[in-house]
Protein backbone atom coordinates (compact mmCIF):
# COMPACT_ATOMS: atom_id res chain seq x y z
CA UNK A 1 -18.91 14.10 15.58
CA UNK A 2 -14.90 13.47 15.16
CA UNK A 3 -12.03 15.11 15.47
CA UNK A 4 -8.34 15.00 14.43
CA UNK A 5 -5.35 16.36 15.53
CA UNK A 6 -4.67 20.13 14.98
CA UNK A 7 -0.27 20.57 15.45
CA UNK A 8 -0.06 24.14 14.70
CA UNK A 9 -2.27 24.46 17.92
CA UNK A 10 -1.06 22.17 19.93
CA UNK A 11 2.28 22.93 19.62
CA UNK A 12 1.32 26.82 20.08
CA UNK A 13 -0.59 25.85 23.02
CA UNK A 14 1.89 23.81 24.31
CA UNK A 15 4.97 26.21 24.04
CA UNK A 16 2.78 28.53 25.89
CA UNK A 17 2.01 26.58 29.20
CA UNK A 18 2.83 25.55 32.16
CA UNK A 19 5.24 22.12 32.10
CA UNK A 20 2.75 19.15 32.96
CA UNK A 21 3.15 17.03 35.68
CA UNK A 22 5.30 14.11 35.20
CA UNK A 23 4.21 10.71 36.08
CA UNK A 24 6.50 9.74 39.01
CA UNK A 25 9.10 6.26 39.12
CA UNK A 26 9.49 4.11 36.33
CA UNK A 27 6.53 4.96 34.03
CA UNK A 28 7.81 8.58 34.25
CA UNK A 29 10.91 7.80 32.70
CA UNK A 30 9.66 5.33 30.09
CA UNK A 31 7.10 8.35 29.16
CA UNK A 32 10.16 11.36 28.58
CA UNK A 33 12.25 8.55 27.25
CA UNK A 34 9.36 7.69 24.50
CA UNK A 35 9.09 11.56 24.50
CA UNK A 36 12.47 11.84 23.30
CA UNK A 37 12.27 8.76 21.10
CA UNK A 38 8.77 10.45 19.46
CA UNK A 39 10.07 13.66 18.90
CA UNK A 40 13.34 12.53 16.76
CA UNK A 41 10.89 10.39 14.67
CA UNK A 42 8.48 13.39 13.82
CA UNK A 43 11.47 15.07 12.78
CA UNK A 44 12.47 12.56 10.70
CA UNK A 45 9.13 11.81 8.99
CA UNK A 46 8.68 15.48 8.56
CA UNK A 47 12.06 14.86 6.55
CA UNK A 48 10.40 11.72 4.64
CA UNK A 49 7.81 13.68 3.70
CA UNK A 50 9.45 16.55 2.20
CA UNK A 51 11.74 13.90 0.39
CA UNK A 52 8.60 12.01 -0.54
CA UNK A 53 7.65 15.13 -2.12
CA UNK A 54 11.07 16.00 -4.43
CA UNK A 55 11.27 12.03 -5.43
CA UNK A 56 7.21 12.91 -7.09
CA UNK A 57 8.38 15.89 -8.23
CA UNK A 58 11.06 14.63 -9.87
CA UNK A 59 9.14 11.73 -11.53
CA UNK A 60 6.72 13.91 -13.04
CA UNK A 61 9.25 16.46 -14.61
CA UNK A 62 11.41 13.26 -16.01
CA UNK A 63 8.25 11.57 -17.38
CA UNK A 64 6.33 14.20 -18.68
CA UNK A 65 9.30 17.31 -19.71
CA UNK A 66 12.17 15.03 -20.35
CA UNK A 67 10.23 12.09 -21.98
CA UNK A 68 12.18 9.53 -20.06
CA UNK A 69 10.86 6.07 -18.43
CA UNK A 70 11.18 5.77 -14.65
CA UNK A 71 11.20 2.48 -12.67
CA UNK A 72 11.84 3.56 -9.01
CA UNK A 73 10.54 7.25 -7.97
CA UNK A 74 7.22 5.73 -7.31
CA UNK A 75 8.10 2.93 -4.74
CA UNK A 76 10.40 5.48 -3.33
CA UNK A 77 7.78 7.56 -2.28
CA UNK A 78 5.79 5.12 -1.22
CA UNK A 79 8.57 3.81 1.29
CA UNK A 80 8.91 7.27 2.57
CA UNK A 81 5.36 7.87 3.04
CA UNK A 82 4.99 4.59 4.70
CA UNK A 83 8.12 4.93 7.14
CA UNK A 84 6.40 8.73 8.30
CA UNK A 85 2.60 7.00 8.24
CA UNK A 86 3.94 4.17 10.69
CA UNK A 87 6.67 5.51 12.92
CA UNK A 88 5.01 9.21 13.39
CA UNK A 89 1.70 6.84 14.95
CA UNK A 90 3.20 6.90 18.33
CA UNK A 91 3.96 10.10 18.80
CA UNK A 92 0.14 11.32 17.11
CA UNK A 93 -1.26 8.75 20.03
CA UNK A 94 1.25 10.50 22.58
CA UNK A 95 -1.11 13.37 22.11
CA UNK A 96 -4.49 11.78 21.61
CA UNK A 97 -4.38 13.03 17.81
CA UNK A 98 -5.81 10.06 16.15
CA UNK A 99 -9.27 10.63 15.11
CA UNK A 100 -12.20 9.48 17.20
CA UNK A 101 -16.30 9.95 17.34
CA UNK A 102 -16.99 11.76 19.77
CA UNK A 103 -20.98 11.53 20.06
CA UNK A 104 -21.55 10.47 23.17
CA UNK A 105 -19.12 12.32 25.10
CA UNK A 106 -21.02 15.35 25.98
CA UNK A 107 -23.79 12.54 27.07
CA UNK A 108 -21.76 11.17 29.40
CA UNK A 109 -20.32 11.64 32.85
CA UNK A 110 -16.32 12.39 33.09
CA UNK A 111 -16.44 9.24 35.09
CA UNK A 112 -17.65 7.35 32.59
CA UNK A 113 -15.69 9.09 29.45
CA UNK A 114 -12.38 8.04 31.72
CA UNK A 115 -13.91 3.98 31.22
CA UNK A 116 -14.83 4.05 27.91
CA UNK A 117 -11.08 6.52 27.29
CA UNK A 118 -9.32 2.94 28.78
CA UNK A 119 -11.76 0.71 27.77
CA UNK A 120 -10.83 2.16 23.73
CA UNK A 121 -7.08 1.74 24.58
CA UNK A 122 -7.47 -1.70 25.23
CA UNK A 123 -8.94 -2.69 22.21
CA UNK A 124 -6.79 -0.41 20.01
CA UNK A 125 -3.68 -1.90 21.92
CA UNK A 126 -4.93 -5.60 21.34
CA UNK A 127 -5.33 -4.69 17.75
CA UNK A 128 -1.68 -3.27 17.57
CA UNK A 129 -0.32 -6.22 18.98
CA UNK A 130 -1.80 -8.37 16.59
CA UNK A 131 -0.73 -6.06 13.43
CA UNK A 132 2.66 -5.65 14.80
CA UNK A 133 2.70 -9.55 15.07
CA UNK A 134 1.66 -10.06 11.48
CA UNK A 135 4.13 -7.29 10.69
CA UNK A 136 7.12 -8.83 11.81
CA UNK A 137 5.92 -12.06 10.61
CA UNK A 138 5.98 -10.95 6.77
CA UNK A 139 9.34 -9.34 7.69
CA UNK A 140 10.94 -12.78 8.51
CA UNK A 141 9.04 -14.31 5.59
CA UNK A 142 10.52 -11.33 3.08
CA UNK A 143 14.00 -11.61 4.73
CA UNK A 144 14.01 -15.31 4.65
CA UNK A 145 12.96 -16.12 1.10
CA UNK A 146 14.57 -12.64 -0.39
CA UNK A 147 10.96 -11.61 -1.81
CA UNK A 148 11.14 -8.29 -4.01
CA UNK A 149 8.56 -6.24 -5.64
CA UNK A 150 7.44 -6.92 -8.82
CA UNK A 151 7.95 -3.53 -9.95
CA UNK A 152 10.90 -3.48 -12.66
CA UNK A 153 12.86 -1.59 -10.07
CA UNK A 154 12.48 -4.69 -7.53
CA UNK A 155 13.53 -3.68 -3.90
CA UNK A 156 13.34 -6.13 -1.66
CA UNK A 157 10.42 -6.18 0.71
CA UNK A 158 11.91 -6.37 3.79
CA UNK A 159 12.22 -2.46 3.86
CA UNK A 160 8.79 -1.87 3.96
CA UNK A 161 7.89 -4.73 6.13
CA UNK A 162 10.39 -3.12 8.51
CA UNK A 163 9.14 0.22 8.80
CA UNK A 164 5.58 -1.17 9.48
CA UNK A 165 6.49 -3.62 12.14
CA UNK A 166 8.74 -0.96 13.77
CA UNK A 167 5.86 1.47 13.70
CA UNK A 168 3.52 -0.83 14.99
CA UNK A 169 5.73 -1.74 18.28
CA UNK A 170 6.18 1.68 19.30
CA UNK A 171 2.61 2.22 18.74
CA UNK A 172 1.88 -0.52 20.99
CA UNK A 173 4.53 0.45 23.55
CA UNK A 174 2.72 3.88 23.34
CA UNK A 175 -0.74 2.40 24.56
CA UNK A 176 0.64 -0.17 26.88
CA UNK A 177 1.92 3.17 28.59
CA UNK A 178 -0.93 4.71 28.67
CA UNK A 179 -2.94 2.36 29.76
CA UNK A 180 -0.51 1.76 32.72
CA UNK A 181 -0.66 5.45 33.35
CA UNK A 182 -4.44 5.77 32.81
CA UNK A 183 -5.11 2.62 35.59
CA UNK A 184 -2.78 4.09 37.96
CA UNK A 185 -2.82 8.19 37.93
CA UNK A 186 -5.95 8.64 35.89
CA UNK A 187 -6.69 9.14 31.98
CA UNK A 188 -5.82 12.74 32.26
CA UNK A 189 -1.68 11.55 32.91
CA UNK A 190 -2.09 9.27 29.96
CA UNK A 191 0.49 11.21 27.30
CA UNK A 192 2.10 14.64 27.41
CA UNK A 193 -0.69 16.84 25.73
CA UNK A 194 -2.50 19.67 27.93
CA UNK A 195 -4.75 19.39 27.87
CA UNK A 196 -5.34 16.55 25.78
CA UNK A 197 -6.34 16.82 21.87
CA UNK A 198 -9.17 14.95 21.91
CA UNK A 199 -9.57 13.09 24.95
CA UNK A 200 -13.28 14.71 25.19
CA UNK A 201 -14.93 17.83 26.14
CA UNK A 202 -16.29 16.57 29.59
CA UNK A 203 -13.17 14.80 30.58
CA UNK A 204 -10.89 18.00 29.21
CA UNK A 205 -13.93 20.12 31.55
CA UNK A 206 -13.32 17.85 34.71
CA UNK A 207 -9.19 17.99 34.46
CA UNK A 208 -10.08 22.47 34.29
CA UNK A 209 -11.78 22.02 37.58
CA UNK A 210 -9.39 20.21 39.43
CA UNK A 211 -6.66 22.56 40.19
CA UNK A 212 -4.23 19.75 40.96
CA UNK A 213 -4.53 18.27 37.31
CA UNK A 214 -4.34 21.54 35.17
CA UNK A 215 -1.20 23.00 34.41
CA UNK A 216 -1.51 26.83 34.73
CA UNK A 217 -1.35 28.52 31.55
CA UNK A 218 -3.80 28.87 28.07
CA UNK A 219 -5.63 25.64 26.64
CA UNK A 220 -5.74 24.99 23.03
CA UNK A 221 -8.32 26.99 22.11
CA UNK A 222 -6.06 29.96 23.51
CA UNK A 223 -8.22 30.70 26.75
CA UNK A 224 -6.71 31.20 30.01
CA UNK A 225 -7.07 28.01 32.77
CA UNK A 226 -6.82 28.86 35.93
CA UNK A 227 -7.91 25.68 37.73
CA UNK A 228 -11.31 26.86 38.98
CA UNK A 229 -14.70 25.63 37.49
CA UNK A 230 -15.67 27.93 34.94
């Protein structure tokens, strides 16, 4: 019915093959230079996350061993979590990680998996847009009028109003990509994972038959392609 985005095998899978071809002209350097851009922010949410973590950790040994009130550790998290949540959205769509239902796709044709593939980046960019838009809005807002939480701690709000509007505009640079790839070269171009996590098993079965698509080397599940119908 769904799935979700596996890293330890993609990235296994990926060291392993073949480079993928590279969209050519301008939408082939706008995809290695959101590449670059997506790779630096997993690293850094990776190091929210872990920070995330010793900020908890912290809070719980002060509250609970030391006996001592805390006012910030909590928000802090929360901040860091949000900032890798947002900004590492991108680079999950990059690959086709976010989760999807996928009941129809073994009913349907690769044609028609490649139109409903576009057809669910349109929506989920015109959604973006709109979040994004609403994001930076309540940034300005938060900026303008120097709103704070009402925590005792009381950052201001602009910091977390930041890291979701920031998020949000890659993500929606990140489809508007795609799509532009997808309409042009085909849904199989659309990001950098091969073959694509998620992107469905008849459209992933069409790209293994077509020799000029599939990059030689192992697939995700660790078998061999070799670019002739199975």
């Amino acid at each position: 019915m769904s799935h979700a985005f596996d890293a330890a095998s993609a990235a296994a899978a990926e060291t392993r093959a073949a480079p993928e071809p590279r969209v050519p002209g301008l939408l082939g350097t706008l995809d290695r230079a959101l590449k670059s851009v997506n790779h630096v922010i997993m690293l850094l949410g990776g190091i929210a996350l872990v920070c995330a973590c010793l900020v908890l950790s912290y809070s719980v040994v002060i509250r609970y061993v030391l006996h001592e009130p805390t006012d910030w550790q909590d928000e802090m998290a929360v901040f860091l979590i949000v900032g890798a949540t947002f900004f590492s959205a991108a680079a999950v769509q990059a690959k086709r990680g976010h989760v999807a239902i996928e009941a129809l796709t073994g009913l349907l044709s690769p044609r028609v998996n490649s139109a409903r593939l576009l057809m669910a980046d349109v929506i989920s960019f015109v959604f973006v847009v709109f979040f994004a838009w609403k994001s930076w809005s309540l940034l300005h807002e938060a900026w303008v009028d120097g709103q704070v939480s009402q925590s005792t701690w009381g950052p201001p709000l602009w910091i977390p109003y930041s890291l979701m509007a920031a998020g949000m505009s890659l993500l929606g640079i990140q489809f508007a990509l795609q799509i532009a790839e997808a309409v042009l070269y085909g849904p199989n171009r659309a990001g950098w994972a091969r073959p694509k996590i998620g992107i469905g098993a008849d459209l992933n079965r069409d790209m293994k038959g077509r020799p000029d698509l599939t990059p030689q080397g192992p697939d995700v599940m660790g078998t061999e392609t070799t670019g002739r119908q199975p």
